[in-house]
PDB file of N, CA and C in Angstrom:
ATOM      1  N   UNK A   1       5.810  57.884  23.497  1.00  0.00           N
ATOM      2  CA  UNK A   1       6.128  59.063  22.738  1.00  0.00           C
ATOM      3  C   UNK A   1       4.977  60.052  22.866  1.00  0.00           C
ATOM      4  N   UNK A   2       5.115  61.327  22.769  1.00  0.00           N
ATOM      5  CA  UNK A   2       4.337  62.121  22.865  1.00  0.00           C
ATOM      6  C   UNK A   2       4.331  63.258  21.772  1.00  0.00           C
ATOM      7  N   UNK A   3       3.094  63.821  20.637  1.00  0.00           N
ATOM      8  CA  UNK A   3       3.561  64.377  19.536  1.00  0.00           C
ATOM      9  C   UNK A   3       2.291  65.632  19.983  1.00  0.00           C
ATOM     10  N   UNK A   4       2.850  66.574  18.755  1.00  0.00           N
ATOM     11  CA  UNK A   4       2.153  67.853  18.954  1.00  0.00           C
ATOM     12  C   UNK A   4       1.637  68.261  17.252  1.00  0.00           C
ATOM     13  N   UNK A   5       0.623  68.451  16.705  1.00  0.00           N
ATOM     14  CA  UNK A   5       0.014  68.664  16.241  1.00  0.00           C
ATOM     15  C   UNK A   5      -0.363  69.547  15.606  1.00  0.00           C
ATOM     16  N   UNK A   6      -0.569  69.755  14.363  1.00  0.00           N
ATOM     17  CA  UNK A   6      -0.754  71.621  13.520  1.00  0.00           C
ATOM     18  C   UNK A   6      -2.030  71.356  13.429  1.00  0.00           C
ATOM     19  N   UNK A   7      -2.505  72.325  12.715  1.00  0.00           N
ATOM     20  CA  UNK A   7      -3.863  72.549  12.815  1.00  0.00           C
ATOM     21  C   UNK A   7      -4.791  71.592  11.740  1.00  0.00           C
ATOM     22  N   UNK A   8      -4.159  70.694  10.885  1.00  0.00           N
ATOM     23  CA  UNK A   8      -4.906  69.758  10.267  1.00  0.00           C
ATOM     24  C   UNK A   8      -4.987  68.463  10.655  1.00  0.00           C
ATOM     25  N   UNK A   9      -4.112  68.643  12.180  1.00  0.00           N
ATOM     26  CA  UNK A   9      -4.031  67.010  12.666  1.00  0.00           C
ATOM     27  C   UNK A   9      -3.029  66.050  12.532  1.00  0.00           C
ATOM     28  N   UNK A  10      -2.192  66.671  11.880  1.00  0.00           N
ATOM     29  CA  UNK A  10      -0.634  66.384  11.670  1.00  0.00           C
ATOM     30  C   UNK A  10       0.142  66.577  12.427  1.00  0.00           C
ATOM     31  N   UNK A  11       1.051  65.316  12.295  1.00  0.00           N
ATOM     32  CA  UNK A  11       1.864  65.323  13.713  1.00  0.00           C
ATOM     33  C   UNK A  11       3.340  66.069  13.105  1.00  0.00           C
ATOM     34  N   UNK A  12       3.567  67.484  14.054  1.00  0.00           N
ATOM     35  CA  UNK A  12       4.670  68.523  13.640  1.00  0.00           C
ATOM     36  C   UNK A  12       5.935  68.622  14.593  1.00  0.00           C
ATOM     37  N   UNK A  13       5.281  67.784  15.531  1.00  0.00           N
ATOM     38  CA  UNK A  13       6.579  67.445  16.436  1.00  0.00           C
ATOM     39  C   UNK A  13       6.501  66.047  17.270  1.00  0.00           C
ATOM     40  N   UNK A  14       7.325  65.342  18.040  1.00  0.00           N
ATOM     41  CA  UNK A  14       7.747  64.416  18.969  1.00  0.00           C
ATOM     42  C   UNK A  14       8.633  64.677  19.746  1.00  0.00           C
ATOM     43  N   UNK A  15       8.377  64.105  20.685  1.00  0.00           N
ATOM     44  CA  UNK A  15       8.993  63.979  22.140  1.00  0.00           C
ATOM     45  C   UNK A  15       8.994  63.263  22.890  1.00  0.00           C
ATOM     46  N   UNK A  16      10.401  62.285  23.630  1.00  0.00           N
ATOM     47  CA  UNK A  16      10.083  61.356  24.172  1.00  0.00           C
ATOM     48  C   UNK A  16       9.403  61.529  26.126  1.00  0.00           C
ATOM     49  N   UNK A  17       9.161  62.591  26.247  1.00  0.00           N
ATOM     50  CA  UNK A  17       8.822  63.224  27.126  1.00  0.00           C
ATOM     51  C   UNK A  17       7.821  63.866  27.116  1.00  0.00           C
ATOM     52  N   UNK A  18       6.442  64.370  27.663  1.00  0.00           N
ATOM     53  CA  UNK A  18       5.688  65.460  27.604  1.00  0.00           C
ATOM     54  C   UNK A  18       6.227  66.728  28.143  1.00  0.00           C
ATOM     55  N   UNK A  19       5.591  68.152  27.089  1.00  0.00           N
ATOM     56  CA  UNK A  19       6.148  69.142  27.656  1.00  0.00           C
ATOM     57  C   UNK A  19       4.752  69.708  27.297  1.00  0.00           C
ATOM     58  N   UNK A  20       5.207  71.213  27.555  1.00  0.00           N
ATOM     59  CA  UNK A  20       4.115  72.238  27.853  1.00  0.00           C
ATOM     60  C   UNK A  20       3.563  71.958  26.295  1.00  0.00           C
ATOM     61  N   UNK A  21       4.215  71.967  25.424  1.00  0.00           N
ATOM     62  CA  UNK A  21       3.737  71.764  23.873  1.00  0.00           C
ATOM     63  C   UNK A  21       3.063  71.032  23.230  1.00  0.00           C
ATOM     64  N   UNK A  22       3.834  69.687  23.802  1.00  0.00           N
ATOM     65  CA  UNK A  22       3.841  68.583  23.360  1.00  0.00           C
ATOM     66  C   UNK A  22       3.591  67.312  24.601  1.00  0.00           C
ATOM     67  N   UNK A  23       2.007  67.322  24.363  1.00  0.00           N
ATOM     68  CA  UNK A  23       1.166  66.534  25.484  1.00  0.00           C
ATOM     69  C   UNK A  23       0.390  65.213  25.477  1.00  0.00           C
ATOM     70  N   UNK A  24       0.493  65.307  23.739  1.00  0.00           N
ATOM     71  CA  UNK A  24      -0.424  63.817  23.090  1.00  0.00           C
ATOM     72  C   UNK A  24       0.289  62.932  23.212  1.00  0.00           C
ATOM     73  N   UNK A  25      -0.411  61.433  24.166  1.00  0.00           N
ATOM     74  CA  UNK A  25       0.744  60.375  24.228  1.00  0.00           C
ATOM     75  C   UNK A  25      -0.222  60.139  22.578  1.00  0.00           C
ATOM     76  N   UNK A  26       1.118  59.226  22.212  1.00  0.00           N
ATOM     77  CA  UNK A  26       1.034  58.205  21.318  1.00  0.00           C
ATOM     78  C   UNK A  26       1.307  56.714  21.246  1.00  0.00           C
ATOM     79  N   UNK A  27       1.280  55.838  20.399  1.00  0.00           N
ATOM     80  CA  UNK A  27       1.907  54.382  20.829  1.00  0.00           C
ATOM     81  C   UNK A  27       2.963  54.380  20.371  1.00  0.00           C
ATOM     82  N   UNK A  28       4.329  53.984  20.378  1.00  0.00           N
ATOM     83  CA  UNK A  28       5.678  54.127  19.598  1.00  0.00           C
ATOM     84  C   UNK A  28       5.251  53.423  18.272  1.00  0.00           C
ATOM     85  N   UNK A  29       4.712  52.506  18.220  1.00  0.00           N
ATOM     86  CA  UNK A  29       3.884  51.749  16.683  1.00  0.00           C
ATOM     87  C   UNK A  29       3.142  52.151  15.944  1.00  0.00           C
ATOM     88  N   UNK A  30       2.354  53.430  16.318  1.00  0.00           N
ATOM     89  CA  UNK A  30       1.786  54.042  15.393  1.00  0.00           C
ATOM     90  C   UNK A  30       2.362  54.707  13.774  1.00  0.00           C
ATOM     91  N   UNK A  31       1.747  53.999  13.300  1.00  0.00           N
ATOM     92  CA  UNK A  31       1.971  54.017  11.633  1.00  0.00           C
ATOM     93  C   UNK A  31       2.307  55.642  11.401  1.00  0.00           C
ATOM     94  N   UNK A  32       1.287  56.572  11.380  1.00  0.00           N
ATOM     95  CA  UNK A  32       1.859  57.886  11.649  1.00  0.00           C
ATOM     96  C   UNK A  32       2.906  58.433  11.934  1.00  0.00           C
ATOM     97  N   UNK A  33       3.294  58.127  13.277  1.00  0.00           N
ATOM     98  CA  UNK A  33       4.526  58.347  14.249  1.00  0.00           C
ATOM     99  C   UNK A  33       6.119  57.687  13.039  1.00  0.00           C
ATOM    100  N   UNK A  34       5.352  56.157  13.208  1.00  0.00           N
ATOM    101  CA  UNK A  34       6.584  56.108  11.701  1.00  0.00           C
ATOM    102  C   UNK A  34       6.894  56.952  10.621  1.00  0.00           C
ATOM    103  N   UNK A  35       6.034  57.036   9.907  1.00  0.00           N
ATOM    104  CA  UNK A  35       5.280  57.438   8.772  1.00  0.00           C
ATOM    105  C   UNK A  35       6.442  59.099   9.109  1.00  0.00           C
ATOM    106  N   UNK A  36       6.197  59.862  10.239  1.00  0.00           N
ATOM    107  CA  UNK A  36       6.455  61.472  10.564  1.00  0.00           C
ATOM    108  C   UNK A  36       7.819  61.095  10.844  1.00  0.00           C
ATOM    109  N   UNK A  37       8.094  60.448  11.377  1.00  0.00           N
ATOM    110  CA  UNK A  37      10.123  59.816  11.582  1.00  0.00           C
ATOM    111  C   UNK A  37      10.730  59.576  10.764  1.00  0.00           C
ATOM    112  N   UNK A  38      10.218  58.770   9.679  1.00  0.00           N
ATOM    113  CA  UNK A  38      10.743  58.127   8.360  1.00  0.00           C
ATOM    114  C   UNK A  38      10.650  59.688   7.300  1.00  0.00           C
ATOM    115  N   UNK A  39       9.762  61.341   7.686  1.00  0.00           N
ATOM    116  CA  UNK A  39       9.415  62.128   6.826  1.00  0.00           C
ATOM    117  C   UNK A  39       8.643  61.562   6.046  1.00  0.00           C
ATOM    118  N   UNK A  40       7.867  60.967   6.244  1.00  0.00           N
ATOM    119  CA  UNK A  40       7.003  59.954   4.686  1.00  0.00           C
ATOM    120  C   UNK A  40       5.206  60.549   4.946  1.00  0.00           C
ATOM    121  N   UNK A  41       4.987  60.268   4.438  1.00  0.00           N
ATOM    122  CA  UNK A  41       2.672  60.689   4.050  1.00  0.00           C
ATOM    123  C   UNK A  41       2.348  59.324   4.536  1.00  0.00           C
ATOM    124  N   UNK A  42       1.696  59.041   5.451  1.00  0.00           N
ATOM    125  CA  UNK A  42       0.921  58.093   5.740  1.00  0.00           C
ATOM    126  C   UNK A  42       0.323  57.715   4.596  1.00  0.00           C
ATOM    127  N   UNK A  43      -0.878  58.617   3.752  1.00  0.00           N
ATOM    128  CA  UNK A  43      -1.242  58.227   3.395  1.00  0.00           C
ATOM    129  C   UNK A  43      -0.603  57.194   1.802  1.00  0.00           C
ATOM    130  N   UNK A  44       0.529  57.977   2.137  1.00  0.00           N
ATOM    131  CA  UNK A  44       1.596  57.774   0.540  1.00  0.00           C
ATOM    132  C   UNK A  44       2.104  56.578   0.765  1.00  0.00           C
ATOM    133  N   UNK A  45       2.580  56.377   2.266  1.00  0.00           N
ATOM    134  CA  UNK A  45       2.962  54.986   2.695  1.00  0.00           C
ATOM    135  C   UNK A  45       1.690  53.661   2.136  1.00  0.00           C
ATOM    136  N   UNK A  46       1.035  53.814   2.759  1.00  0.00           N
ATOM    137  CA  UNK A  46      -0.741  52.907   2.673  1.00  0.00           C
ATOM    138  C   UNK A  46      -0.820  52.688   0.993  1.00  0.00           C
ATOM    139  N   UNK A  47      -0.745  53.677   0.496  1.00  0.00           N
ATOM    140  CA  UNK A  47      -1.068  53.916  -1.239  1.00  0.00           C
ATOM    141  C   UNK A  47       0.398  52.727  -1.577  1.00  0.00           C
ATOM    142  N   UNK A  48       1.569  52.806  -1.367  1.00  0.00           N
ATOM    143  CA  UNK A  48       2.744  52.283  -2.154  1.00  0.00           C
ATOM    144  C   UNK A  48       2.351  50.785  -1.071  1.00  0.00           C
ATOM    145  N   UNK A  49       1.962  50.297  -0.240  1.00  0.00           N
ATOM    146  CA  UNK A  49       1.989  48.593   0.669  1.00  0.00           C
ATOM    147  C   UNK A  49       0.529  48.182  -0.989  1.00  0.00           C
ATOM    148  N   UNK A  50      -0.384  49.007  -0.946  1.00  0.00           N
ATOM    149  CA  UNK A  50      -1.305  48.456  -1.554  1.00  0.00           C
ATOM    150  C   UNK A  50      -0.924  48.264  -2.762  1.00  0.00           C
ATOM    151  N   UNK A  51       0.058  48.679  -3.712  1.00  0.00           N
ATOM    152  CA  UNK A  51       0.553  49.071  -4.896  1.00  0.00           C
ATOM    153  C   UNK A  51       1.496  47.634  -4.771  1.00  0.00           C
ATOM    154  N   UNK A  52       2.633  47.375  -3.112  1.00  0.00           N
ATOM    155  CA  UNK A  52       3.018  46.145  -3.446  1.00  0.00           C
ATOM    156  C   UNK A  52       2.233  45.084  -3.900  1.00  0.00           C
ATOM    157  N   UNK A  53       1.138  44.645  -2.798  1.00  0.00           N
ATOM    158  CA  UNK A  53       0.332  43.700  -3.129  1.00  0.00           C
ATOM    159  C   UNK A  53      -0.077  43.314  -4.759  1.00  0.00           C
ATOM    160  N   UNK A  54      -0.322  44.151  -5.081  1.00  0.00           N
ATOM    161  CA  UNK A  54      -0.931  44.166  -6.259  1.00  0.00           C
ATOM    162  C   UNK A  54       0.179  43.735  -7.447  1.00  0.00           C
ATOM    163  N   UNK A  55       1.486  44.385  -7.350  1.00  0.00           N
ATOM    164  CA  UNK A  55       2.737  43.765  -8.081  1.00  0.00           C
ATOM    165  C   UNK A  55       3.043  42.704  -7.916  1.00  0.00           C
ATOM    166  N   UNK A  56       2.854  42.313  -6.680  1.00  0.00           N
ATOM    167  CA  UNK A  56       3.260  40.973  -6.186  1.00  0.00           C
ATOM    168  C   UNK A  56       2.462  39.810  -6.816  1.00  0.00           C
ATOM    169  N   UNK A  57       1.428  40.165  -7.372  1.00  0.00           N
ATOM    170  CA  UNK A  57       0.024  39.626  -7.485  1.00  0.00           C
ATOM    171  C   UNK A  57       0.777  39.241  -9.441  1.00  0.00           C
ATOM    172  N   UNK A  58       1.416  40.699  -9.426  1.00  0.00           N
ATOM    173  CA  UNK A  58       1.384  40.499 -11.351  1.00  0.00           C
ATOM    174  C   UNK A  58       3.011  39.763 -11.753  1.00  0.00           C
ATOM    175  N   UNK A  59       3.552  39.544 -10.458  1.00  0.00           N
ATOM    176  CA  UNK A  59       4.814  38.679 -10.502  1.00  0.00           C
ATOM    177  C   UNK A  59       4.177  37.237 -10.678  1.00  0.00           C
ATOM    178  N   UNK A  60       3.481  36.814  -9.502  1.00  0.00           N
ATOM    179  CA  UNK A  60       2.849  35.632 -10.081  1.00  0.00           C
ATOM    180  C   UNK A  60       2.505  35.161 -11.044  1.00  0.00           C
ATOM    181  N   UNK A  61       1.838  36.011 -11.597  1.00  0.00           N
ATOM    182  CA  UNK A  61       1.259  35.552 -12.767  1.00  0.00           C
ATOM    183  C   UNK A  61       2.165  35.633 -13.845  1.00  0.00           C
ATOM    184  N   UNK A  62       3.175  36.364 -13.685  1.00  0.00           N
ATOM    185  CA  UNK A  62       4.364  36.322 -14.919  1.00  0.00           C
ATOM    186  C   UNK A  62       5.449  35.402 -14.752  1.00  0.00           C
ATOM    187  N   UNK A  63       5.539  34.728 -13.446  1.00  0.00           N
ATOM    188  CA  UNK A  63       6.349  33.942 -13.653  1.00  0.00           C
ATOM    189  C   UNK A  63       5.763  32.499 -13.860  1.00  0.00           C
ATOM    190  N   UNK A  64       4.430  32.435 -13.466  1.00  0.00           N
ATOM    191  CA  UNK A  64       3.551  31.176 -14.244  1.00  0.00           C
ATOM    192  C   UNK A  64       3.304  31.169 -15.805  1.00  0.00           C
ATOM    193  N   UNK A  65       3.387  32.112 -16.693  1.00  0.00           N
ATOM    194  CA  UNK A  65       3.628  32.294 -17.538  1.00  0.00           C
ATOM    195  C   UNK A  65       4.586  32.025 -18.134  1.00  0.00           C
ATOM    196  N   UNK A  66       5.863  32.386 -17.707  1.00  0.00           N
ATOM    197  CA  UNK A  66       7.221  31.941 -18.210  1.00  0.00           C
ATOM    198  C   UNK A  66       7.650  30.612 -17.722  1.00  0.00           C
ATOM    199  N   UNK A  67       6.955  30.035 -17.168  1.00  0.00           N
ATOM    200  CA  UNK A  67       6.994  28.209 -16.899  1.00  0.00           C
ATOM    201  C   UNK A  67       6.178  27.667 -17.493  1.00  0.00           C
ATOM    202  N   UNK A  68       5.266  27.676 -18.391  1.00  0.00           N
ATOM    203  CA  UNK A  68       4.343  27.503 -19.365  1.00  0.00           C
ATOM    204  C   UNK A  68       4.713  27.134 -20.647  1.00  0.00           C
ATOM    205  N   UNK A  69       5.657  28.930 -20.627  1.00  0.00           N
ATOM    206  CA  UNK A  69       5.889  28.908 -22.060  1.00  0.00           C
ATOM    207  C   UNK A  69       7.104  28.333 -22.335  1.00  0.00           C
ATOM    208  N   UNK A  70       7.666  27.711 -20.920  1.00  0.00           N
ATOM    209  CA  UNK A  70       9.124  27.003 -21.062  1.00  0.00           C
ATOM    210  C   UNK A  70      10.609  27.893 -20.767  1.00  0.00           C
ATOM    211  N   UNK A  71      10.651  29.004 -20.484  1.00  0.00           N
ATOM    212  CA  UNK A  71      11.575  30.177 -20.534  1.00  0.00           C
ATOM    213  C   UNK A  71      12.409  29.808 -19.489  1.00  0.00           C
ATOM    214  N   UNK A  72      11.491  29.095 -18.337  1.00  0.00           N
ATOM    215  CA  UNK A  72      12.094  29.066 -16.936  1.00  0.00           C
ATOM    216  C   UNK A  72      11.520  27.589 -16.402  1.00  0.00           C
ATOM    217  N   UNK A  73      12.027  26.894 -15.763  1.00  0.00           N
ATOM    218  CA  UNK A  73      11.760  25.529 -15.120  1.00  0.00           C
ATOM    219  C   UNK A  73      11.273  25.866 -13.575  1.00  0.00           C
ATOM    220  N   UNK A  74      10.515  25.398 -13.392  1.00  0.00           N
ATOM    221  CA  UNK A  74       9.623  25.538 -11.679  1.00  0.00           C
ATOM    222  C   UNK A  74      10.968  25.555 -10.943  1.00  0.00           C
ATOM    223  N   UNK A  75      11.999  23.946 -11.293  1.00  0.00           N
ATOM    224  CA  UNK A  75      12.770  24.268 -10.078  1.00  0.00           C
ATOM    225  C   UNK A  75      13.601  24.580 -10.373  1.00  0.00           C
ATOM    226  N   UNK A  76      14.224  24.895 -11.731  1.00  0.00           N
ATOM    227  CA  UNK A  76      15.227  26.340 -11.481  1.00  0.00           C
ATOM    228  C   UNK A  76      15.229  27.498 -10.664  1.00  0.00           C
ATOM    229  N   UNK A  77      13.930  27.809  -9.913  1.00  0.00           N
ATOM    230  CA  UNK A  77      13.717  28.748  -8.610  1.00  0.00           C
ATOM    231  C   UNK A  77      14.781  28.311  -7.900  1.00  0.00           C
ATOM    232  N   UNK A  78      15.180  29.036  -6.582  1.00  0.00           N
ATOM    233  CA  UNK A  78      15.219  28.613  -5.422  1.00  0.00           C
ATOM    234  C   UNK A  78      14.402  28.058  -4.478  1.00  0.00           C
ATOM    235  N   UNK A  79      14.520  27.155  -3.771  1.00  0.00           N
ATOM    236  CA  UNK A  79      13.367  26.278  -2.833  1.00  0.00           C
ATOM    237  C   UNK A  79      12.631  26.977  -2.249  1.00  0.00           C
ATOM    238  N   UNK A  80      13.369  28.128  -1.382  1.00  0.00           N
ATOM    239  CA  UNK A  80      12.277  28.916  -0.698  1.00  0.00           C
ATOM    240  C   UNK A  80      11.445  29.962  -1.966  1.00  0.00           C
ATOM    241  N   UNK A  81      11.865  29.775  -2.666  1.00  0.00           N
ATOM    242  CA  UNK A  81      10.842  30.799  -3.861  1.00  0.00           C
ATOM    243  C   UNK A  81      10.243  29.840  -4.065  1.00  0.00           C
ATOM    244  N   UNK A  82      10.070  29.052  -4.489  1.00  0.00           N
ATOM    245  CA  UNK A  82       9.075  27.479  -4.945  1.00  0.00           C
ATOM    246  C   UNK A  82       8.150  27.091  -3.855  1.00  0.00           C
ATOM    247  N   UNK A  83       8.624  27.090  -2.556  1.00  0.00           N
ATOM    248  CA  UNK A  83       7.784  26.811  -1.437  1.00  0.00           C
ATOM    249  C   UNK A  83       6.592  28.060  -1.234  1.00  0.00           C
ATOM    250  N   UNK A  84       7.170  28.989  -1.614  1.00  0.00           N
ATOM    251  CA  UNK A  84       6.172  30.005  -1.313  1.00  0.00           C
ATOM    252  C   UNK A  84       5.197  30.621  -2.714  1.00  0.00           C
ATOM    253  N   UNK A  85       5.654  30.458  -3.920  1.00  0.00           N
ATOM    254  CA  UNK A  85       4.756  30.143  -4.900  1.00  0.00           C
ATOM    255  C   UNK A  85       3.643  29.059  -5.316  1.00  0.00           C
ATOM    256  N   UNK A  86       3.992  28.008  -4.419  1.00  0.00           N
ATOM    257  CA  UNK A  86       3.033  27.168  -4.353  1.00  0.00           C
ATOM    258  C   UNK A  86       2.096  27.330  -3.042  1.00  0.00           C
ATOM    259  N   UNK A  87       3.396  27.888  -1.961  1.00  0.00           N
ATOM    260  CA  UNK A  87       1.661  28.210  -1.051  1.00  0.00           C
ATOM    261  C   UNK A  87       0.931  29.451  -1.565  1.00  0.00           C
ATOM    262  N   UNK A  88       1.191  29.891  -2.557  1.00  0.00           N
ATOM    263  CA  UNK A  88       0.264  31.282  -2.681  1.00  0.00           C
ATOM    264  C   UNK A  88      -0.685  30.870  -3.975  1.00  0.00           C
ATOM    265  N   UNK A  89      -0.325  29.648  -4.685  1.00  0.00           N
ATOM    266  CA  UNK A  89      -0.626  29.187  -5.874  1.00  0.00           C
ATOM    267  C   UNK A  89      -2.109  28.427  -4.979  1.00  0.00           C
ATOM    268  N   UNK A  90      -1.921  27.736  -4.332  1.00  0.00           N
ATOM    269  CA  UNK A  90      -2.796  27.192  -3.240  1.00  0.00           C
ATOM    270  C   UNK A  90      -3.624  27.886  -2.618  1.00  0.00           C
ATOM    271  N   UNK A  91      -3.220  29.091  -1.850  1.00  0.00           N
ATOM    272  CA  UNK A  91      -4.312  30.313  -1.355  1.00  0.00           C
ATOM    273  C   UNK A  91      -5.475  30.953  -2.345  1.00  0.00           C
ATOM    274  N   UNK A  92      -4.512  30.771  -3.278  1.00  0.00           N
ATOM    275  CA  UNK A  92      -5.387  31.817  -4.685  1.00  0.00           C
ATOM    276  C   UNK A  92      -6.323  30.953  -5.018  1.00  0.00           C
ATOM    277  N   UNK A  93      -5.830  29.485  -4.924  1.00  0.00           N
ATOM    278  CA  UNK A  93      -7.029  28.516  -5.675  1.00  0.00           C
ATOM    279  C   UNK A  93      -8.071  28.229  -4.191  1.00  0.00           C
ATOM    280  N   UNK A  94      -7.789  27.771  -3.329  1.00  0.00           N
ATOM    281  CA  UNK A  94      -8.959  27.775  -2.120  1.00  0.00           C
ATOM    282  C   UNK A  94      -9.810  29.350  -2.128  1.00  0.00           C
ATOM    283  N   UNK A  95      -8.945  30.497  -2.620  1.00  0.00           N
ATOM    284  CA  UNK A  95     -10.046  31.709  -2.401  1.00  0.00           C
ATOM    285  C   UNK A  95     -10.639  32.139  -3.402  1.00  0.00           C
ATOM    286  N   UNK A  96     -10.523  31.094  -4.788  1.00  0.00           N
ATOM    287  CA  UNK A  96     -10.720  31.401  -5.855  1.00  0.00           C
ATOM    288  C   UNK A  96     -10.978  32.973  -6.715  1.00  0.00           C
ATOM    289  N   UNK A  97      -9.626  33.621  -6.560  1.00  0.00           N
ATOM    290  CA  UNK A  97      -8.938  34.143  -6.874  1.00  0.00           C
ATOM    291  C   UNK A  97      -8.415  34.344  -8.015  1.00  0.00           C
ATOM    292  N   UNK A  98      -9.310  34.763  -9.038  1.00  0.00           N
ATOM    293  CA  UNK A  98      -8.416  35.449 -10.618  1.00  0.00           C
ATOM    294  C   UNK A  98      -8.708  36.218 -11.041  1.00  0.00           C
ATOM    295  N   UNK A  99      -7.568  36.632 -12.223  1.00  0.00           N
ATOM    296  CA  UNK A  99      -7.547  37.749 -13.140  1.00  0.00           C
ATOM    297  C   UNK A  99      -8.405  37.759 -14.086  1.00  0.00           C
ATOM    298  N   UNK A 100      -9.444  37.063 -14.400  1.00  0.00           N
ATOM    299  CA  UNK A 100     -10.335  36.790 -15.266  1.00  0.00           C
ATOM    300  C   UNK A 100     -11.683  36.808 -15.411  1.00  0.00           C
ATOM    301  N   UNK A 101     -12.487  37.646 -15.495  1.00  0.00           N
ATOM    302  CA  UNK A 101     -13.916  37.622 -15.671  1.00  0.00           C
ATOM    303  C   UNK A 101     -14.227  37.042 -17.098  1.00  0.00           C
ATOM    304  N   UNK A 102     -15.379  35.376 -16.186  1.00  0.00           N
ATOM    305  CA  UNK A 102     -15.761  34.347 -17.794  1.00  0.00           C
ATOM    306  C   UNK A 102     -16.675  35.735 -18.705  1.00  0.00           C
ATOM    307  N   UNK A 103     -17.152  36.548 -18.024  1.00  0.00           N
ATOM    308  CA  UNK A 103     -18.006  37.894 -19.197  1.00  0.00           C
ATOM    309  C   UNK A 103     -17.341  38.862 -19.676  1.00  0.00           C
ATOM    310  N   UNK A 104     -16.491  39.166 -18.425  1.00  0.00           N
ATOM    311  CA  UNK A 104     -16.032  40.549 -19.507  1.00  0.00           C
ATOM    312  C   UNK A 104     -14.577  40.340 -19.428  1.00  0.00           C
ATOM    313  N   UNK A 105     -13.856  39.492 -19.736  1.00  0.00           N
ATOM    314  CA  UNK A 105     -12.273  39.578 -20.058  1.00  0.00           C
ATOM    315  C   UNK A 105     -11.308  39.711 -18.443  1.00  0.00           C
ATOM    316  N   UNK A 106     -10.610  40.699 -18.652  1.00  0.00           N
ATOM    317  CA  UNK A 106      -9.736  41.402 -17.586  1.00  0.00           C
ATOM    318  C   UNK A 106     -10.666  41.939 -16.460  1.00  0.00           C
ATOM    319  N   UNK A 107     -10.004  41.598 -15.132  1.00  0.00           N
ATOM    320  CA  UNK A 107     -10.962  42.415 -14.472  1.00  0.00           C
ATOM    321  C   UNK A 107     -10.136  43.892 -13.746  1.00  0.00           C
TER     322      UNK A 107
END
């Protein structure tokens, strides 16, 4: 692919061809190139993947919570939800990994 550029470095056009305009190769995988196809902000994209992580992070912990407090049974999940809460239950504990500072509370 080949894209053309405004004056802040933003990609304002594509082409699967080079022309007189439009001369910058690109990689077809470039996050950008998506990012300008999809109409989306790179950077808005990057901001909402990091925003998953982080939800994903506070699902865990709420659904270990509600197996605690009894609301929900481990294997009332589905298997593949169970298989993959325990490998992440496992990651978190080898990278020792929590929500908890022993000094100051929440982190």
């Amino acid at each position: 692919m080949y894209v053309k550029r405004d004056k802040e470095g933003r990609i304002e056009a594509v082409s699967r061809e080079p022309t007189p305009d439009i001369g910058e190769a690109i990689d077809d995988n470039d996050p950008e190139l998506s990012a300008f196809l999809r109409g989306g902000d790179p950077d808005g994209l990057a901001a909402l993947h990091a925003s998953d992580l982080e939800v994903v992070r506070v699902l865990e912990d709420l659904i270990e919570v509600l197996i605690e407090k009894g609301v929900i049974q481990f294997t009332e999940l589905p298997e593949p939800a169970q298989k993959k809460l325990l490998q992440r239950k496992r990651l978190r504990r080898s990278s020792d990994l929590t929500l908890f500072d022993d000094d100051e509370g929440l982190i």
